[in-house]
Protein backbone atom coordinates (compact mmCIF):
# COMPACT_ATOMS: atom_id res chain seq x y z
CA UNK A 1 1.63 1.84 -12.15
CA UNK A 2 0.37 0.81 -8.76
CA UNK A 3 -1.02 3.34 -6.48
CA UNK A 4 -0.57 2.94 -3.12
CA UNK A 5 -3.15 4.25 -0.23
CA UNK A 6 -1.93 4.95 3.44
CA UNK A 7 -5.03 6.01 6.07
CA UNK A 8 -4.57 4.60 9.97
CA UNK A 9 -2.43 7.73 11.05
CA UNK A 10 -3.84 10.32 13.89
CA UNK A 11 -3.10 11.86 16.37
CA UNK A 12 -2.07 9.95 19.73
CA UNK A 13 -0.03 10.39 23.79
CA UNK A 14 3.11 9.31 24.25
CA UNK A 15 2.94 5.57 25.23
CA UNK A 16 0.03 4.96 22.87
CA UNK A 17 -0.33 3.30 19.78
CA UNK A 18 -1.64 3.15 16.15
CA UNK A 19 -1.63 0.87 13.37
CA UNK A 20 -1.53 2.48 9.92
CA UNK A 21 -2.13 0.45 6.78
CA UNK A 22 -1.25 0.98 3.26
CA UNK A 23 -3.04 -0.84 0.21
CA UNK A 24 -1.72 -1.31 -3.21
CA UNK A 25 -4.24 -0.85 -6.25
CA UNK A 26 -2.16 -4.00 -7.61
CA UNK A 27 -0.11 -6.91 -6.31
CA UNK A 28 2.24 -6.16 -3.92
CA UNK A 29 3.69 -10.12 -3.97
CA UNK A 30 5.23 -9.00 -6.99
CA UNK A 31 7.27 -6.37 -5.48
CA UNK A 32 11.03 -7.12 -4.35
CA UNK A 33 9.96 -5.48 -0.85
CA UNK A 34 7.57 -2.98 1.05
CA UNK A 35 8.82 -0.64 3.52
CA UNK A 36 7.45 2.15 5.89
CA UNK A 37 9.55 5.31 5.65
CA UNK A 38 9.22 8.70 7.83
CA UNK A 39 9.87 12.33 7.15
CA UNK A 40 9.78 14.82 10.65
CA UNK A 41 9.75 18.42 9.56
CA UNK A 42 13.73 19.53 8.61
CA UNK A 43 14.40 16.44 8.28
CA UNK A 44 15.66 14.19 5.28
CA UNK A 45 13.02 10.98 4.81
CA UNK A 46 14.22 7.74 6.57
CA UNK A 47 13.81 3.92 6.72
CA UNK A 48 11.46 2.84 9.63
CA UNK A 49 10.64 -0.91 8.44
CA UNK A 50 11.03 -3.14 5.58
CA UNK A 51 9.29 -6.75 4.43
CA UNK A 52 11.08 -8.75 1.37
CA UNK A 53 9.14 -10.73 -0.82
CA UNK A 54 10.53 -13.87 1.15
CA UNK A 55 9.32 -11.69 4.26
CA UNK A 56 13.12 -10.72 5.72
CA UNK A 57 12.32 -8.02 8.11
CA UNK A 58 14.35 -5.07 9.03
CA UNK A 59 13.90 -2.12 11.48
CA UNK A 60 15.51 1.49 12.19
CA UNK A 61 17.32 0.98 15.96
CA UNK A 62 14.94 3.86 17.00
CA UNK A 63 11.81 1.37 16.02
CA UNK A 64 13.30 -1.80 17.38
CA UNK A 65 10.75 -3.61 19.93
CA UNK A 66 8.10 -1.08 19.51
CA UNK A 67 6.94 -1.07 15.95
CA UNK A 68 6.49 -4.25 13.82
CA UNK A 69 5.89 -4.41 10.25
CA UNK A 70 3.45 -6.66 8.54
CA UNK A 71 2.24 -7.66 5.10
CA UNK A 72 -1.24 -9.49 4.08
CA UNK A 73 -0.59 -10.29 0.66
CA UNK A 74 -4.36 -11.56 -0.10
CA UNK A 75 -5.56 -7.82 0.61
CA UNK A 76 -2.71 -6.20 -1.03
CA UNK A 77 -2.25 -4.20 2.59
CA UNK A 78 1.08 -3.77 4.76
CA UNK A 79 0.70 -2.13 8.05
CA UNK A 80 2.91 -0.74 10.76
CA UNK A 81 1.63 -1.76 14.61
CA UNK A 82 3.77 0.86 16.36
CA UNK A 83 3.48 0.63 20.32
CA UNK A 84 4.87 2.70 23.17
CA UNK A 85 5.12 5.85 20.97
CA UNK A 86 7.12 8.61 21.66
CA UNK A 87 6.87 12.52 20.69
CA UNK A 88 9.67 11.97 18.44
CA UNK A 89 8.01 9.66 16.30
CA UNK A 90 6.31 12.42 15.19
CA UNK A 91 6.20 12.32 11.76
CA UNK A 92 4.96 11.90 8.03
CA UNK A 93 4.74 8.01 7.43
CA UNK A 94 4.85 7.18 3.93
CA UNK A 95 4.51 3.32 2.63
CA UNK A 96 6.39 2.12 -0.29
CA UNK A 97 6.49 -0.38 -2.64
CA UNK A 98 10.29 -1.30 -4.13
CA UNK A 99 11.21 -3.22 -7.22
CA UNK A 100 15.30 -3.12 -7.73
CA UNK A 101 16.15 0.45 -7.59
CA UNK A 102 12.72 1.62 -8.37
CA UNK A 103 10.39 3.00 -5.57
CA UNK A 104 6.20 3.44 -5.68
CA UNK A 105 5.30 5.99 -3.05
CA UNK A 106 2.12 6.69 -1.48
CA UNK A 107 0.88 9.91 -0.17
CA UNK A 108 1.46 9.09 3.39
CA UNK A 109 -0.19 9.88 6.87
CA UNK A 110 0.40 12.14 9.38
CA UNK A 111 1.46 10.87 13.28
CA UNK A 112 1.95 13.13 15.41
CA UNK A 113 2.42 11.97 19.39
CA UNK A 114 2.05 14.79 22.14
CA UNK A 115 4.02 14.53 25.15
C-alpha cells in the first residue's frame, strides 16, 4: 500500500503563507484523485482541495483564492500553496490519496496561524 509523507507545515501570522507537500512512496498518477483535508480541534475532518487524475480542481469556499492545490506527478508530490492565512485555518492538514471509495491517508502536519 502506498505511504504517503506530509512535512511543509509550521507555524506562521495571519496574512502569511506556507506550502506543505505530501509524497507518495508509489505512483500517485494511478490514483483517481489527491486531496488536502483538515481537522481543527472539535471538529469533524473536512475537504480543503482536490486534483483528479485528469487534474479537475476543487476547493472548500473558505479556501477559494487563497490556497491552490498542485500535483507533480514525476516526484510523486502534491502540495498546498496557501496564502493570506487566517487564525482559523488553524489546523491538522492531512494529504490523501483516493481510488473509488477507498482513501490512503498520511500522517499529516500541523498549521497553526496566530493572530
Amino acid at each position: 500500500q502506498v505511504q504517503l509523507v506530509e512535512s511543509g507545515g509550521g507555524l506562521v501570522q495571519a496574512g502569511g503563507s506556507l506550502r506543505p507537500s505530501c509524497t507518495a512512496s508509489g505512483n500517485i498518477f494511478s490514483f483517481d484523485a489527491m486531496g488536502w483535508y483538515r481537522q481543527a480541534p472539535g471538529k469533524q475532518r473536512e475537504l480543503v482541495a482536490v486534483v483528479t487524475r485528469g487534474y479537475s480542481i476543487n476547493y472548500a469556499d473558505s479556501v477559494k483564492g487563497r490556497f491552490t492545490i498542485s500535483r507533480d506527478n514525476a516526484k510523486n508530490t502534491v502540495y498546498l500553496q496557501m496564502n493570506s492565512l487566517k487564525p482559523e485555518d488553524t489546523a491538522v492538514y492531512y494529504c490523501a490519496a483516493e481510488r473509488g471509495s477507498s482513501r490512503v491517508w498520511g500522517q499529516g502536519t500541523q498549521v497553526t496561524v496566530s493572530s
